[in-house]
N, C-alpha and C. Protein backbone atom coordinates (compact mmCIF):
# COMPACT_ATOMS: atom_id res chain seq x y z
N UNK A 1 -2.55 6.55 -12.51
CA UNK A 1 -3.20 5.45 -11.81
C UNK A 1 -2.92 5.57 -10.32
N UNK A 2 -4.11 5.23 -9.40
CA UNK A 2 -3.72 5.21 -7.97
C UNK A 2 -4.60 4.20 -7.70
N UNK A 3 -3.62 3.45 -6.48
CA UNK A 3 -4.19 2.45 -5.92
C UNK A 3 -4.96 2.46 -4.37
N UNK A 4 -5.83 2.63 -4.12
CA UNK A 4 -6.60 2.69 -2.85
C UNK A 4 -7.27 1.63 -2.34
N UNK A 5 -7.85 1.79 -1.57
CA UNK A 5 -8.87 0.41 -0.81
C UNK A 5 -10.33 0.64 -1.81
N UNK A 6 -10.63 -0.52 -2.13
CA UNK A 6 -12.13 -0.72 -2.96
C UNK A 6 -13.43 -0.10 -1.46
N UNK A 7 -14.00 0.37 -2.11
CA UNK A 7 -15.49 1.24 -1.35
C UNK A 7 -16.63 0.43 -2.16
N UNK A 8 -17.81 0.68 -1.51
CA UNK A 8 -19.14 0.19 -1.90
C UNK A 8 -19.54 0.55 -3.02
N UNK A 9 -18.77 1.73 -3.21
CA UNK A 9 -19.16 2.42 -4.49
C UNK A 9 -18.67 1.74 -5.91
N UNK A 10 -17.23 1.12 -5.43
CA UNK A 10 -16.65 0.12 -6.96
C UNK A 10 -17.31 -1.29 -6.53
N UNK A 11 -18.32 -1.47 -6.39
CA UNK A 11 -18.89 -2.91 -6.63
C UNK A 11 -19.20 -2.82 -8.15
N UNK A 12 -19.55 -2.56 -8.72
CA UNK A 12 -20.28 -2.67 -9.94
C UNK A 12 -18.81 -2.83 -10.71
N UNK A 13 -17.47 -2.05 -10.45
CA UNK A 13 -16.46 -2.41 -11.37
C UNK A 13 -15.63 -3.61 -10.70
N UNK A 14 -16.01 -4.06 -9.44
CA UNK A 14 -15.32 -5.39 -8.78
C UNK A 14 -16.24 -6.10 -9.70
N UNK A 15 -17.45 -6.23 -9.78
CA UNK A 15 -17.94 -7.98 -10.33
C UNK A 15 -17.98 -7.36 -12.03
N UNK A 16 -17.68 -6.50 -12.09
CA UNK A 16 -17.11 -6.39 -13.99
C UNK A 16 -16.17 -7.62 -13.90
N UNK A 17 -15.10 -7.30 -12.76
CA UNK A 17 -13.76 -7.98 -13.22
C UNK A 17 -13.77 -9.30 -12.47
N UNK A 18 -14.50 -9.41 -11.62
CA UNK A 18 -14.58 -10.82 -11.14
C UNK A 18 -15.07 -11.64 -12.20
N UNK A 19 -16.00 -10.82 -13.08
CA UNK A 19 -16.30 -11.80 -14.57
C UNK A 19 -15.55 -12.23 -15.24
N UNK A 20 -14.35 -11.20 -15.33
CA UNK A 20 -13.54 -11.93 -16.51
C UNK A 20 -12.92 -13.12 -15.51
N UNK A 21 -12.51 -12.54 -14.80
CA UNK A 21 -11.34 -13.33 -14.01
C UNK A 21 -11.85 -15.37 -13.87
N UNK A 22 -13.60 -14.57 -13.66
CA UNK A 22 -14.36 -16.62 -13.62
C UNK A 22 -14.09 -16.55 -15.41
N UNK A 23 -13.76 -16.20 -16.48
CA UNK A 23 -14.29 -16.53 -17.78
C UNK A 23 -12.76 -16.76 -17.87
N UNK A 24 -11.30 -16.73 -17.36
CA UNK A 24 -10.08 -16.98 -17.23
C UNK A 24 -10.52 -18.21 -16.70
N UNK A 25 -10.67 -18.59 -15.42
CA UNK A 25 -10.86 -19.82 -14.99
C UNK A 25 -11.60 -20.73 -15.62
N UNK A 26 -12.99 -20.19 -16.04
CA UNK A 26 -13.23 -21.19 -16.63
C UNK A 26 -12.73 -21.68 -17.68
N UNK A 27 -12.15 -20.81 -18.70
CA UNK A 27 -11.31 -21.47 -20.17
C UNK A 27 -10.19 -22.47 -19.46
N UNK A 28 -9.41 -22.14 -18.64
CA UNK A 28 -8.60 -22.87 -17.86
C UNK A 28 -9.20 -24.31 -17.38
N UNK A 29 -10.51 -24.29 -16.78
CA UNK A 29 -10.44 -25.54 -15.55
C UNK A 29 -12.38 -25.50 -15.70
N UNK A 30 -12.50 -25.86 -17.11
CA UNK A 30 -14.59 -25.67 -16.91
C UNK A 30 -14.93 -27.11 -16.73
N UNK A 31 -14.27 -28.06 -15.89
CA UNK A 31 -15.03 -28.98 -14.77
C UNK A 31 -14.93 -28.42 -13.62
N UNK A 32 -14.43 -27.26 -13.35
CA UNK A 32 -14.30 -26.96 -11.80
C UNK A 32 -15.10 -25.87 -11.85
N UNK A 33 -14.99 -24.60 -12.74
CA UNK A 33 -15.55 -23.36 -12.96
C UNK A 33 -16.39 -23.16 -14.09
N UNK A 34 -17.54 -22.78 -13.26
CA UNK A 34 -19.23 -22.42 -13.85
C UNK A 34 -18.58 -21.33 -15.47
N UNK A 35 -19.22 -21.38 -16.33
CA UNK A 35 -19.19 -20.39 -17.56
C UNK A 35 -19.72 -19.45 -16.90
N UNK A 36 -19.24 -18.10 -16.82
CA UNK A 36 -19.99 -16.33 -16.65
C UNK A 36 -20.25 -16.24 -15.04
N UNK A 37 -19.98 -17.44 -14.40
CA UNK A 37 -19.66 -17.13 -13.29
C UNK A 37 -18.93 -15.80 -12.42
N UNK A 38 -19.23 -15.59 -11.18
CA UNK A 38 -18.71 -14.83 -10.04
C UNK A 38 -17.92 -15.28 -9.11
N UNK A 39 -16.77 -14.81 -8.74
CA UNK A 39 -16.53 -15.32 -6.86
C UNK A 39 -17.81 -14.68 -5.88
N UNK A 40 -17.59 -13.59 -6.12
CA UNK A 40 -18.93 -13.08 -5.09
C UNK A 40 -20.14 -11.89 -5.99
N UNK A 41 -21.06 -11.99 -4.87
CA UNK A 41 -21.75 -11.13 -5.31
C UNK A 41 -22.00 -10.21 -4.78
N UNK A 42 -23.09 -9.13 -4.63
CA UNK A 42 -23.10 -7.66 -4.43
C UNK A 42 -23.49 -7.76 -3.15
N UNK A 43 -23.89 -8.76 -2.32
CA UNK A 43 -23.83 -8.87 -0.93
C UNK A 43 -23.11 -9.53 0.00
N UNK A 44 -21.94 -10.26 -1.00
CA UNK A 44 -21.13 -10.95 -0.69
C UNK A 44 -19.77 -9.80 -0.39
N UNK A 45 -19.99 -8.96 -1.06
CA UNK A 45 -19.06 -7.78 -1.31
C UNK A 45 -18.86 -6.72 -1.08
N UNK A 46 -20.04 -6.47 -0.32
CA UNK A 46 -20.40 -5.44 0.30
C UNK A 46 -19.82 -6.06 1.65
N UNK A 47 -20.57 -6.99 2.22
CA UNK A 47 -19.62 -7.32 3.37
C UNK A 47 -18.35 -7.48 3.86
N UNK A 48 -17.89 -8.02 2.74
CA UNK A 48 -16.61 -8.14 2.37
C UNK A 48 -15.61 -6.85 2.36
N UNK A 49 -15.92 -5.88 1.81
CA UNK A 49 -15.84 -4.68 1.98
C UNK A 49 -15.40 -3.86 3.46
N UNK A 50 -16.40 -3.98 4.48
CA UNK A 50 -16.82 -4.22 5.94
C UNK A 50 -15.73 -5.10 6.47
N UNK A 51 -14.94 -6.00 6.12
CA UNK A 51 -14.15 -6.94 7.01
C UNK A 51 -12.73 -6.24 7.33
N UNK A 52 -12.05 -5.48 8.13
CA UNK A 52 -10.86 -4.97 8.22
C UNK A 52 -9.91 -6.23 7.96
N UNK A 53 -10.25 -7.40 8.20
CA UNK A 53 -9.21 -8.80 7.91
C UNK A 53 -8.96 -9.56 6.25
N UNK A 54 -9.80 -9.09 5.87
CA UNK A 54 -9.85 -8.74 3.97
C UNK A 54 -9.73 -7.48 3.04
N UNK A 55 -8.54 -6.76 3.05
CA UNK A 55 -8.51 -5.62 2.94
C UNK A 55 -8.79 -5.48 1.02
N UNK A 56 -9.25 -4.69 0.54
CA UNK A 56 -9.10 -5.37 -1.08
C UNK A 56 -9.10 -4.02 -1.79
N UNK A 57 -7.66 -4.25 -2.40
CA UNK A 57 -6.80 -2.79 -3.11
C UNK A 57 -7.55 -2.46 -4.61
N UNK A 58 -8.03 -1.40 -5.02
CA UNK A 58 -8.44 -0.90 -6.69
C UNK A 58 -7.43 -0.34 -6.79
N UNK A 59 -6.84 -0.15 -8.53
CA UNK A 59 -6.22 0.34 -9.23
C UNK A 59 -7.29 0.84 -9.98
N UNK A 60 -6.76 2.15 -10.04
CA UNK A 60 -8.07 3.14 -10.47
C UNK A 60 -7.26 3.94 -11.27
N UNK A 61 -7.84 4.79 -12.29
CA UNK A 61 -7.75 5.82 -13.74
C UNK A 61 -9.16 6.75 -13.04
N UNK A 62 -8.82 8.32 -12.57
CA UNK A 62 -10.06 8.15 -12.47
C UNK A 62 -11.13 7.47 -11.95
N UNK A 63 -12.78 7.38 -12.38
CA UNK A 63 -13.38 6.74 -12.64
C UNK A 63 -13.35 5.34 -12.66
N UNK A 64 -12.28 4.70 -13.45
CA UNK A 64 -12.57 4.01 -14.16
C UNK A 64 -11.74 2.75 -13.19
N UNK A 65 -12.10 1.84 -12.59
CA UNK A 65 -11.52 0.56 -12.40
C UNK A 65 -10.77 -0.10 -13.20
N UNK A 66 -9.28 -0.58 -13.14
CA UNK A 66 -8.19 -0.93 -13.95
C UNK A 66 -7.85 -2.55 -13.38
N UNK A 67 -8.22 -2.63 -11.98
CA UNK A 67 -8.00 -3.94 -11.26
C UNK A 67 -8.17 -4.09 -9.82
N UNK A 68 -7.94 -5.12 -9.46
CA UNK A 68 -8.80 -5.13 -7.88
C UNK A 68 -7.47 -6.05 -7.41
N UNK A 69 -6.92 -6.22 -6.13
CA UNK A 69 -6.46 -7.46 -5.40
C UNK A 69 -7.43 -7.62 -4.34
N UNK A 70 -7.90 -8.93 -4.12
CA UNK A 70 -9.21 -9.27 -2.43
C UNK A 70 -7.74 -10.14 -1.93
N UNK A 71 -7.48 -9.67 -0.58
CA UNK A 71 -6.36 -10.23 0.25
C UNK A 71 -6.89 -10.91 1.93
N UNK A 72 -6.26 -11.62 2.50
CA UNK A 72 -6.96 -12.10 3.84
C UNK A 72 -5.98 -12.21 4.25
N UNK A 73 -5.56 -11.75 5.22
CA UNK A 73 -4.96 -12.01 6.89
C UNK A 73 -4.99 -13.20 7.28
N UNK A 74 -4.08 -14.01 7.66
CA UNK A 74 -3.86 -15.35 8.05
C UNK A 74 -3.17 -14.98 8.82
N UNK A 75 -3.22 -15.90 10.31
CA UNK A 75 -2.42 -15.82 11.30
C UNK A 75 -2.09 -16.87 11.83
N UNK A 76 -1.16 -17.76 12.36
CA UNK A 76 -1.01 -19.02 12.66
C UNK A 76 -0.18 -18.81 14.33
N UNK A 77 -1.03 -19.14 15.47
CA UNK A 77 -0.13 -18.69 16.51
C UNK A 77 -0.51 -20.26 18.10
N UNK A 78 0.76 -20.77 18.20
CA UNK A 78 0.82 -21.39 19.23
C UNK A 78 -0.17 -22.59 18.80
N UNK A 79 0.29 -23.37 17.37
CA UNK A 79 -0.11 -24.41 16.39
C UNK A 79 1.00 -25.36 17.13
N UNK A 80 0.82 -26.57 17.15
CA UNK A 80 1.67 -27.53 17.66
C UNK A 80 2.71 -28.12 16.58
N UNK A 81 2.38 -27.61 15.05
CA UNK A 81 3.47 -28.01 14.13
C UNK A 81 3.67 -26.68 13.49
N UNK A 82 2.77 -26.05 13.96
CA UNK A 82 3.46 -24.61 12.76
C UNK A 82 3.84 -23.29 13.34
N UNK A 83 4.97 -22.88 12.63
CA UNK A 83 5.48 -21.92 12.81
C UNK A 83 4.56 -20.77 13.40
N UNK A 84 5.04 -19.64 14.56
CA UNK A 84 3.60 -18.73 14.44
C UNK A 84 4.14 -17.75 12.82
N UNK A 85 2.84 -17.71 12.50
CA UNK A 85 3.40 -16.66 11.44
C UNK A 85 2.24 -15.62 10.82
N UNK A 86 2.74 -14.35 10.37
CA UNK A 86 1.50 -13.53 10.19
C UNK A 86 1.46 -13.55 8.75
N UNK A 87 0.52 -13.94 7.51
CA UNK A 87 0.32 -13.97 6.16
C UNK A 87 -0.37 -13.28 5.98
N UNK A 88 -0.33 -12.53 4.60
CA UNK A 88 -1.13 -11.90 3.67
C UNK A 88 -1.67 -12.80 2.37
N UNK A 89 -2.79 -13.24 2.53
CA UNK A 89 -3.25 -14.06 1.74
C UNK A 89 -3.93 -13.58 -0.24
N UNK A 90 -3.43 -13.46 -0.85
CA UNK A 90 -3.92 -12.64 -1.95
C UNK A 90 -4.94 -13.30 -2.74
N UNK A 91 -6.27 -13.29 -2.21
CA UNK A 91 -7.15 -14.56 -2.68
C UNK A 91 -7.35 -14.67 -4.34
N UNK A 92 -7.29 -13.17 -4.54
CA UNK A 92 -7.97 -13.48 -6.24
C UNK A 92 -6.95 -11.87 -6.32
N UNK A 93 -6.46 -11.63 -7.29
CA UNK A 93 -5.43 -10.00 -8.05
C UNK A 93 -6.38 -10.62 -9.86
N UNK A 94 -7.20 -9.13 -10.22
CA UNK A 94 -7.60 -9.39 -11.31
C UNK A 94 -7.35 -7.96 -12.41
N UNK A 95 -6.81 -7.98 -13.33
CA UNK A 95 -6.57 -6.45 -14.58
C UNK A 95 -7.48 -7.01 -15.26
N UNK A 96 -8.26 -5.44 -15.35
CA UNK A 96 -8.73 -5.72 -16.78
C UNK A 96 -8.24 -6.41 -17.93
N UNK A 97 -8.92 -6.76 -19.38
CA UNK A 97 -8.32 -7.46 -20.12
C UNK A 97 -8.12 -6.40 -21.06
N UNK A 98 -8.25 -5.21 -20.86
CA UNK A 98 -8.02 -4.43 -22.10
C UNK A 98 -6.78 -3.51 -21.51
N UNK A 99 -6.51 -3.86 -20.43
CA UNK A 99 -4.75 -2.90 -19.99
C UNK A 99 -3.75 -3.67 -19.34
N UNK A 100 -4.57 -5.21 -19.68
CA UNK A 100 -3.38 -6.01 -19.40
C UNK A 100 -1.82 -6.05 -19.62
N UNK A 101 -0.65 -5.94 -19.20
CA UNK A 101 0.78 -5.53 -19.37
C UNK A 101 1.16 -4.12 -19.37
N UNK A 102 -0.11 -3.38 -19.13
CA UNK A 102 0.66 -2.17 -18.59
C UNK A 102 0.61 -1.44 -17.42
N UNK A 103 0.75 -2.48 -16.40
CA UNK A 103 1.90 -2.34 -15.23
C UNK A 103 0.56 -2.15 -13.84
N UNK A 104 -0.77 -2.53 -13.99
CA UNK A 104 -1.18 -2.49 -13.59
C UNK A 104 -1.31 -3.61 -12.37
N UNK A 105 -0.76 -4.55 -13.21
CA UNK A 105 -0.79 -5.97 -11.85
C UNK A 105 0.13 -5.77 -10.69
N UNK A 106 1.20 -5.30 -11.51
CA UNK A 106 2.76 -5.46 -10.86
C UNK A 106 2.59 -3.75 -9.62
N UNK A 107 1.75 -3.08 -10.14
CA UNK A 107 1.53 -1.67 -8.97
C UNK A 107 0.62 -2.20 -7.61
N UNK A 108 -0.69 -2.92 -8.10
CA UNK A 108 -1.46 -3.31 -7.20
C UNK A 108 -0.47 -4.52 -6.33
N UNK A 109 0.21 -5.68 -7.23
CA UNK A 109 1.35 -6.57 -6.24
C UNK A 109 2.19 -5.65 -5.35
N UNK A 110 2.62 -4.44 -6.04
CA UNK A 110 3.58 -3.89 -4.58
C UNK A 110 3.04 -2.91 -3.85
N UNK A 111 1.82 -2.79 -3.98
CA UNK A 111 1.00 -2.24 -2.72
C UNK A 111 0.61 -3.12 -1.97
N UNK A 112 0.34 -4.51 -2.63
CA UNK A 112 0.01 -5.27 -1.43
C UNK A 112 1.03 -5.54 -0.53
N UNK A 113 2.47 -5.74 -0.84
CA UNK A 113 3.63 -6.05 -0.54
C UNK A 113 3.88 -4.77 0.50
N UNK A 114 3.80 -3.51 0.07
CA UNK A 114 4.17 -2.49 1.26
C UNK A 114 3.22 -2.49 2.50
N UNK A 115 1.56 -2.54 1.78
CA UNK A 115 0.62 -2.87 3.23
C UNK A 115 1.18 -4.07 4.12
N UNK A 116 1.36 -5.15 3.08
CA UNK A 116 1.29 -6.21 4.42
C UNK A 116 2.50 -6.15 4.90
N UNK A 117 3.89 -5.40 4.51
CA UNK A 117 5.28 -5.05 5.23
C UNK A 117 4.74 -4.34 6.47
N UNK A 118 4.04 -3.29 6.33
CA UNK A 118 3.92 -1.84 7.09
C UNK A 118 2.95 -2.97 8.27
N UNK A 119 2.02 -4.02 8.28
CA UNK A 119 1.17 -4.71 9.01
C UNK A 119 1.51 -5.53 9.81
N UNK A 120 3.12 -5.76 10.04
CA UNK A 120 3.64 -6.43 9.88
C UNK A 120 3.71 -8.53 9.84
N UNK A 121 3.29 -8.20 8.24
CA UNK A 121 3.55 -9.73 8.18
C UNK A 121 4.58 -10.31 7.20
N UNK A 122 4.78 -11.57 8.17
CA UNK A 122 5.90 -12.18 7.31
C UNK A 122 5.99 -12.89 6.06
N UNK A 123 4.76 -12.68 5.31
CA UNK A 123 5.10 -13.66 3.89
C UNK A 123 3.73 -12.73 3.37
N UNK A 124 3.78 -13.37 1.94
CA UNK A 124 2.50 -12.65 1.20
C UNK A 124 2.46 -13.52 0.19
N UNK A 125 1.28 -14.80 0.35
CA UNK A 125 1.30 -15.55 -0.28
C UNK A 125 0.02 -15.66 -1.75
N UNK A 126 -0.36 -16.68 -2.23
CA UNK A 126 -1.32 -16.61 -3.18
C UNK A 126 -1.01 -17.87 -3.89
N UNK A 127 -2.50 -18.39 -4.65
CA UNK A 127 -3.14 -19.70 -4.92
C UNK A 127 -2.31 -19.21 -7.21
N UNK A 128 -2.13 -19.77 -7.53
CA UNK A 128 -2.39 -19.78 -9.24
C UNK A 128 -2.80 -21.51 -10.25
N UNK A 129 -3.68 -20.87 -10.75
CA UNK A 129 -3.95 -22.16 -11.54
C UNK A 129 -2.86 -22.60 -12.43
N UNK A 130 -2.86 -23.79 -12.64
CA UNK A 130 -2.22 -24.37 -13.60
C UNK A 130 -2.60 -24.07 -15.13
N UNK A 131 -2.34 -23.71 -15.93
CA UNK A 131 -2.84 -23.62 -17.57
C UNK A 131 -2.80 -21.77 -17.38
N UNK A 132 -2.79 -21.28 -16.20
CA UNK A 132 -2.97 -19.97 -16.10
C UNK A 132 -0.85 -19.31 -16.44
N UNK A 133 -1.00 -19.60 -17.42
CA UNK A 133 0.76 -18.97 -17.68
C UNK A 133 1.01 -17.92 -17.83
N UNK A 134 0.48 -16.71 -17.76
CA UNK A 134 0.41 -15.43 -18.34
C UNK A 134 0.77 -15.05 -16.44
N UNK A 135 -0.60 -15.55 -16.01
CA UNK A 135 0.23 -15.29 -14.38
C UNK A 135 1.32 -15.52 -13.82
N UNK A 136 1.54 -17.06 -14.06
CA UNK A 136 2.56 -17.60 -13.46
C UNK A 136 3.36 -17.22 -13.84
N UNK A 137 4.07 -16.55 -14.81
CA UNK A 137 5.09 -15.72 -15.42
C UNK A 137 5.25 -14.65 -14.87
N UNK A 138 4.15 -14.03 -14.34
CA UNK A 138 4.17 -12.65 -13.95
C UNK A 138 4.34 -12.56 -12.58
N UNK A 139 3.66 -13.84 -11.71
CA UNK A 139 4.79 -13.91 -10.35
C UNK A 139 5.90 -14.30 -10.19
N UNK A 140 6.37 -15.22 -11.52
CA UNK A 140 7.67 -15.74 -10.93
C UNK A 140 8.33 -14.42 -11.04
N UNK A 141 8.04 -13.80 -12.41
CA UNK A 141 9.17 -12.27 -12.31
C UNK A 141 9.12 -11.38 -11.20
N UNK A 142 8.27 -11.83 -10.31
CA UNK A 142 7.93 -11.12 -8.98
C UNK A 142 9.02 -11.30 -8.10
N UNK A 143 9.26 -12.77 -8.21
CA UNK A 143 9.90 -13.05 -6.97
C UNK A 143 9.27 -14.22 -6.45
N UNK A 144 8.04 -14.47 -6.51
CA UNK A 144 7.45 -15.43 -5.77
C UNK A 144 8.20 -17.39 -6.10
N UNK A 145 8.07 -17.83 -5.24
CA UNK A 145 8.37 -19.51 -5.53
C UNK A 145 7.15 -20.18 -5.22
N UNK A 146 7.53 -21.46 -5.92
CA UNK A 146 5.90 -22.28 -5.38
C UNK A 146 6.33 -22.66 -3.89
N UNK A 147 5.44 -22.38 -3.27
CA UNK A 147 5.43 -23.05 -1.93
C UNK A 147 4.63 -24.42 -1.54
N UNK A 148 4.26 -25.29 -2.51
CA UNK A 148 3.49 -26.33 -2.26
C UNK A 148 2.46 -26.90 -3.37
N UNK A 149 2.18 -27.83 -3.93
CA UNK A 149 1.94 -28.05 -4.86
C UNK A 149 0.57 -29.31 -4.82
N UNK A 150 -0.70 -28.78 -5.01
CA UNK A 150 -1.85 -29.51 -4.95
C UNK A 150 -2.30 -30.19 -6.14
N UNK A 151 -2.65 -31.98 -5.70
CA UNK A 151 -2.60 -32.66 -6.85
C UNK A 151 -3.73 -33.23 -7.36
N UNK A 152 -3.99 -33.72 -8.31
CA UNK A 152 -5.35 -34.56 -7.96
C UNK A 152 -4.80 -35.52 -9.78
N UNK A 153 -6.35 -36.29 -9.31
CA UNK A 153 -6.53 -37.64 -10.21
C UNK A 153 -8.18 -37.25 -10.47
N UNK A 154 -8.27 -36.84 -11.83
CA UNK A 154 -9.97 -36.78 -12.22
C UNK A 154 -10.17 -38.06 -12.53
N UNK A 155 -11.63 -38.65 -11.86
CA UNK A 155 -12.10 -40.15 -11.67
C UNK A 155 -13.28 -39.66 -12.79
């Protein structure tokens, strides 16, 4: 397995896995997330692609797409309450569902971790759903802590 930057050419295996990843969310949270849904689409991603401030890592076999991380650059500088600070934002990290636990998440997490070291930024953060436990297990063994906790009341 090697992990590289996604090209125009793995679109077709990015929105493979952006499928599952909305068909995760939606079993999780389907008042919030559409059934067979996408985050993006093939022009959404292509551009996306194009952004040096969204860098977005494949785990590759070959051919064959194994998983994707889409990451964003956050920068916070000369904020009147916040720290300056440089983040690596990990918007969506998705494995296939058929090589899930073998070690594919945890390779693409510490590539993101050495890019955004080598970039130099100071944290490398990321969003997880609630009901999503298979993740949240798999960052806490990371290392990661919650940093903040978003609430709500369905009316």
């Amino acid at each position: 397995m090697t992990i590289r930057f996604a090209a125009k050419e793995d679109i077709p295996g990015l929105i493979r896995l952006l499928r599952q990843v909305g068909q995760v969310h939606h079993e999780i949270r389907p008042d919030i997330f559409r059934a067979g849904a996408q985050k993006y689409d093939e022009a959404a991603l292509s551009a996306l692609l194009r952004d040096p401030n969204r860098p977005v890592f494949a785990a590759m076999e070959g051919d064959a797409m194994l998983g994707y991380a889409f990451c964003i650059f956050q920068e916070v500088k000369q904020d009147g309450a916040l720290a300056d600070r440089k983040n690596l934002y990990i918007d969506d990290l998705c494995v296939d569902e058929g090589v899930r636990g073998k070690g594919v998440a945890k390779a693409l997490y510490d590539a993101v971790l050495a890019w955004a070291r080598e970039h130099g930024c100071d944290a490398v953060t990321l969003n997880v759903w609630c009901g999503n436990d298979r993740a949240m297990a798999f960052y806490e063994k990371c290392g990661l802590k919650p940093q903040k906790v978003v609430m709500e009341t369905i009316l």
